[in-house]
N, C-alpha and C. Protein backbone atom coordinates (compact mmCIF):
# COMPACT_ATOMS: atom_id res chain seq x y z
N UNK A 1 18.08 -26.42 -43.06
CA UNK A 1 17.26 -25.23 -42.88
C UNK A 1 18.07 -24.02 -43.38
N UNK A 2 17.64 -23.26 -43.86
CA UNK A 2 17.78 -22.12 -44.79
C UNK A 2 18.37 -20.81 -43.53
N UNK A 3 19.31 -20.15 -43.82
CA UNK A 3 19.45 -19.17 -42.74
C UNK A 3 18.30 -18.45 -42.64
N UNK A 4 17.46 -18.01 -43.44
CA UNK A 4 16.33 -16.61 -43.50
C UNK A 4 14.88 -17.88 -42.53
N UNK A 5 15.02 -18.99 -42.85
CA UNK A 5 14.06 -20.04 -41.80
C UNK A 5 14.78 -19.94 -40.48
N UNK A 6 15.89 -19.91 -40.25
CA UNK A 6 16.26 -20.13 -38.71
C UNK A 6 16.07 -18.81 -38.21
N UNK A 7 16.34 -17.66 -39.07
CA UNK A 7 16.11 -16.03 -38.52
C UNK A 7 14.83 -15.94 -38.25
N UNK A 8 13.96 -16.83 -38.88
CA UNK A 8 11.95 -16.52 -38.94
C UNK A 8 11.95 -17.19 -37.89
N UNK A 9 12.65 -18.14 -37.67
CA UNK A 9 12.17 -19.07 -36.55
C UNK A 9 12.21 -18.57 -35.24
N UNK A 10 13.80 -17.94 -34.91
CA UNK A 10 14.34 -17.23 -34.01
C UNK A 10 13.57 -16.07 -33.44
N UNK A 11 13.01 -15.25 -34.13
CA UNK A 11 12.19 -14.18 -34.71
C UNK A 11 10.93 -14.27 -33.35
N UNK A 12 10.26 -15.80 -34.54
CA UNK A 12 8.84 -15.88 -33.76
C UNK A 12 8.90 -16.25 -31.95
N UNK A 13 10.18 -17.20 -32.06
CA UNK A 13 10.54 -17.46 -30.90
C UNK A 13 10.49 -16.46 -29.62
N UNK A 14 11.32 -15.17 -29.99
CA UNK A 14 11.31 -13.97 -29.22
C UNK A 14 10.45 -13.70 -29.15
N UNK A 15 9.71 -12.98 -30.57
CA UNK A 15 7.99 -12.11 -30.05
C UNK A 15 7.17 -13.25 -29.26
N UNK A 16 7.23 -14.35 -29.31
CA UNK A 16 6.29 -15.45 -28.30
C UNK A 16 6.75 -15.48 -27.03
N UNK A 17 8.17 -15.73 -26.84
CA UNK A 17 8.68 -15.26 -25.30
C UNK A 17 8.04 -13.88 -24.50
N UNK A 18 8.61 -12.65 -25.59
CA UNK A 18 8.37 -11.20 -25.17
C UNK A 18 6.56 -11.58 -24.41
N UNK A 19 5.97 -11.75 -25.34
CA UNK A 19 4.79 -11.64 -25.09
C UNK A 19 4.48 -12.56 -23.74
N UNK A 20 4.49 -13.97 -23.75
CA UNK A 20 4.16 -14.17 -22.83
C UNK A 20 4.53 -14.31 -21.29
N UNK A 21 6.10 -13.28 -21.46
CA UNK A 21 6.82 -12.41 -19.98
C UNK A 21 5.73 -11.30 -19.90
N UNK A 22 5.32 -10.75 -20.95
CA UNK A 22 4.63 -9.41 -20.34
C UNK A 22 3.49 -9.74 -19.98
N UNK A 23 2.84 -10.78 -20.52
CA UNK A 23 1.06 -11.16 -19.92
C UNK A 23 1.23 -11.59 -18.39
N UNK A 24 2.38 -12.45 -18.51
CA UNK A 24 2.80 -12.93 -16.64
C UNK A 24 3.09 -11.83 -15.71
N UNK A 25 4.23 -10.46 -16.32
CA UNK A 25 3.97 -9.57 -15.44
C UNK A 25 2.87 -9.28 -15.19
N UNK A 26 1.99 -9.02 -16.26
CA UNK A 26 0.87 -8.09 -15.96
C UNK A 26 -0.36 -8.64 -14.98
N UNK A 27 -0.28 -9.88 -15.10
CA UNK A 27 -1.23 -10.68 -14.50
C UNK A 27 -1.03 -10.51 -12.82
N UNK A 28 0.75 -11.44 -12.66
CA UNK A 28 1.13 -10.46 -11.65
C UNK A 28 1.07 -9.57 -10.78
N UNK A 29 1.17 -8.06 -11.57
CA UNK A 29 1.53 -7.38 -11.18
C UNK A 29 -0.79 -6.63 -10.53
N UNK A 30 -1.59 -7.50 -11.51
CA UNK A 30 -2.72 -7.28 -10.99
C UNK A 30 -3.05 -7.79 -10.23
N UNK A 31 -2.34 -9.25 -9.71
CA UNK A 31 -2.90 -10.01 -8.74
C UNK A 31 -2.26 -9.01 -6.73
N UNK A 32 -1.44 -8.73 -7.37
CA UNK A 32 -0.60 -7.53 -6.49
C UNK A 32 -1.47 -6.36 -6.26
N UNK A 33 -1.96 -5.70 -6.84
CA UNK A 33 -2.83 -4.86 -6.47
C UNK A 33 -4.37 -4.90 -6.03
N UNK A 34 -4.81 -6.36 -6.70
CA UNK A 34 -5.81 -6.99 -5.80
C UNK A 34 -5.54 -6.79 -4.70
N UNK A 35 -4.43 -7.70 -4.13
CA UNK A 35 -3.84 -8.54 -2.67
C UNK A 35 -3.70 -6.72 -1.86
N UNK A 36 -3.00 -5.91 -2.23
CA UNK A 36 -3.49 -4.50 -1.82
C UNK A 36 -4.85 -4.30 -1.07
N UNK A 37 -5.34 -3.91 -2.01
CA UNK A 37 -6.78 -3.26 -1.88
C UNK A 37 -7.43 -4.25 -0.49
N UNK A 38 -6.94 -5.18 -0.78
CA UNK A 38 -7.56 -6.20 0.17
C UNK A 38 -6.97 -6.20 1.26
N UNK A 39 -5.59 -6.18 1.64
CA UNK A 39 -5.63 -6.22 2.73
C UNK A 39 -5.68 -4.44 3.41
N UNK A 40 -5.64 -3.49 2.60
CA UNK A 40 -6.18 -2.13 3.35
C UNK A 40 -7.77 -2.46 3.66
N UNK A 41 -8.35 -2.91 2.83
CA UNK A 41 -10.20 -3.37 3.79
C UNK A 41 -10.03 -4.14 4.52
N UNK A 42 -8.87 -4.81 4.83
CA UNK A 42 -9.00 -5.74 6.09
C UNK A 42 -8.30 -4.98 7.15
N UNK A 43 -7.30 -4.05 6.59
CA UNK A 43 -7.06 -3.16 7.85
C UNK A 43 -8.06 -2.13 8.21
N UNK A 44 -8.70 -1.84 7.42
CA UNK A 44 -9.55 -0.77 8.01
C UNK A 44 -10.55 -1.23 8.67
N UNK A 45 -11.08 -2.38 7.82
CA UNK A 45 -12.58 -3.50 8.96
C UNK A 45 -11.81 -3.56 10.03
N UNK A 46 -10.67 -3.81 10.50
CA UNK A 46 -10.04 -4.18 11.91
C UNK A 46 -10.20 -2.93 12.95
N UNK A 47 -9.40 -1.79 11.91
CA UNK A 47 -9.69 -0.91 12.63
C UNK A 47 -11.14 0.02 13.07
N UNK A 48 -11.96 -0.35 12.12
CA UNK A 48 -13.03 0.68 12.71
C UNK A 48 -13.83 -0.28 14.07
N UNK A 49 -13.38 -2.09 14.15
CA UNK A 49 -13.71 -2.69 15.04
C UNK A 49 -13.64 -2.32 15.92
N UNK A 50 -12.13 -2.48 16.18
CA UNK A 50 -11.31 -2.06 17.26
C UNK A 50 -11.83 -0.86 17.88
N UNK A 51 -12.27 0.04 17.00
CA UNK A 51 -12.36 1.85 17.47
C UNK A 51 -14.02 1.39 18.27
N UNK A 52 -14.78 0.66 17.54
CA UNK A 52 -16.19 0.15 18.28
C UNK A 52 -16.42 -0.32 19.42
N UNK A 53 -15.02 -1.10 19.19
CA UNK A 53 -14.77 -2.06 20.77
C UNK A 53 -14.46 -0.81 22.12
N UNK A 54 -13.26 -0.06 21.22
CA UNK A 54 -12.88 1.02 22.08
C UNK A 54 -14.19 1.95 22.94
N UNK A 55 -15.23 2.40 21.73
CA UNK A 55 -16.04 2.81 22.33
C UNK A 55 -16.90 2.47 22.96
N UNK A 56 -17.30 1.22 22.61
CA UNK A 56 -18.21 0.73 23.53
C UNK A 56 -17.94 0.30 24.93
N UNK A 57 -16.49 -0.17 25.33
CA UNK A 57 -16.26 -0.17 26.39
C UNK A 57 -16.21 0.87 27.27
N UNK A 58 -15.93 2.36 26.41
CA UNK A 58 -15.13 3.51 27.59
C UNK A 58 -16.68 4.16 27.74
N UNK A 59 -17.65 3.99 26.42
CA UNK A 59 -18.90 5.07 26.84
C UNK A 59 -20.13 3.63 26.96
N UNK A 60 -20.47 3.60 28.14
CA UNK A 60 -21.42 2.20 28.30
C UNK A 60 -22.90 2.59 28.40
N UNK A 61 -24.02 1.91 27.70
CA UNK A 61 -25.25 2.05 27.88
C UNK A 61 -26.17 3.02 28.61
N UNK A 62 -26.82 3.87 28.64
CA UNK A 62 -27.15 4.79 29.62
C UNK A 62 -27.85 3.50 30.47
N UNK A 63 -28.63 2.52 30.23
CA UNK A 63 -29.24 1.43 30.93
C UNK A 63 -28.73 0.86 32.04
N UNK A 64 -27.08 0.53 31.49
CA UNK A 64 -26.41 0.08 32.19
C UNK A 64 -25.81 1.08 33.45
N UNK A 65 -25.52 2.12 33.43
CA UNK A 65 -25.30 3.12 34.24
C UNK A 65 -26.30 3.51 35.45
N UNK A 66 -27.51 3.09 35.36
CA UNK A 66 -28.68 3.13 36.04
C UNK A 66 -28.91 2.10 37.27
C-alpha cells in the first residue's frame, strides 16, 4: 500500500470515528434532556397531588361538616 492510500485510509478512518462520537453524544445528550423534562412532570404531577391531598384533608366538604 502506497503511503498517500494509508494517509486516505487513516483520513477516512478519523472523519468516520469523529462523526460517529458526535451522533452518540448527541443522541445522548437528547436522551438526557428527555429523562429531564420528564422527571420535572413527574415532580410536579406529585406535587400538585400532594398539595390536593393537602387540601382536601385540611378544608373538608361543606356536606361533611353538617
Amino acid at each position: 500500500m502506497a503511503a498517500w492510500q494509508f494517509g486516505l485510509v487513516l483520513a477516512v478512518q478519523t472523519v468516520g470515528w469523529y462523526l460517529a462520537s458526535h451522533f452518540t453524544e448527541t443522541r445522548a445528550a437528547r436522551r438526557e434532556a428527555r429523562r429531564a423534562v420528564l422527571d420535572q412532570k413527574l415532580h410536579q404531577a406529585l406535587r400538585d397531588l400532594f398539595e390536593q391531598r393537602e387540601h382536601h384533608t385540611t378544608h373538608p366538604h361543606s356536606r361533611e361538616r353538617q
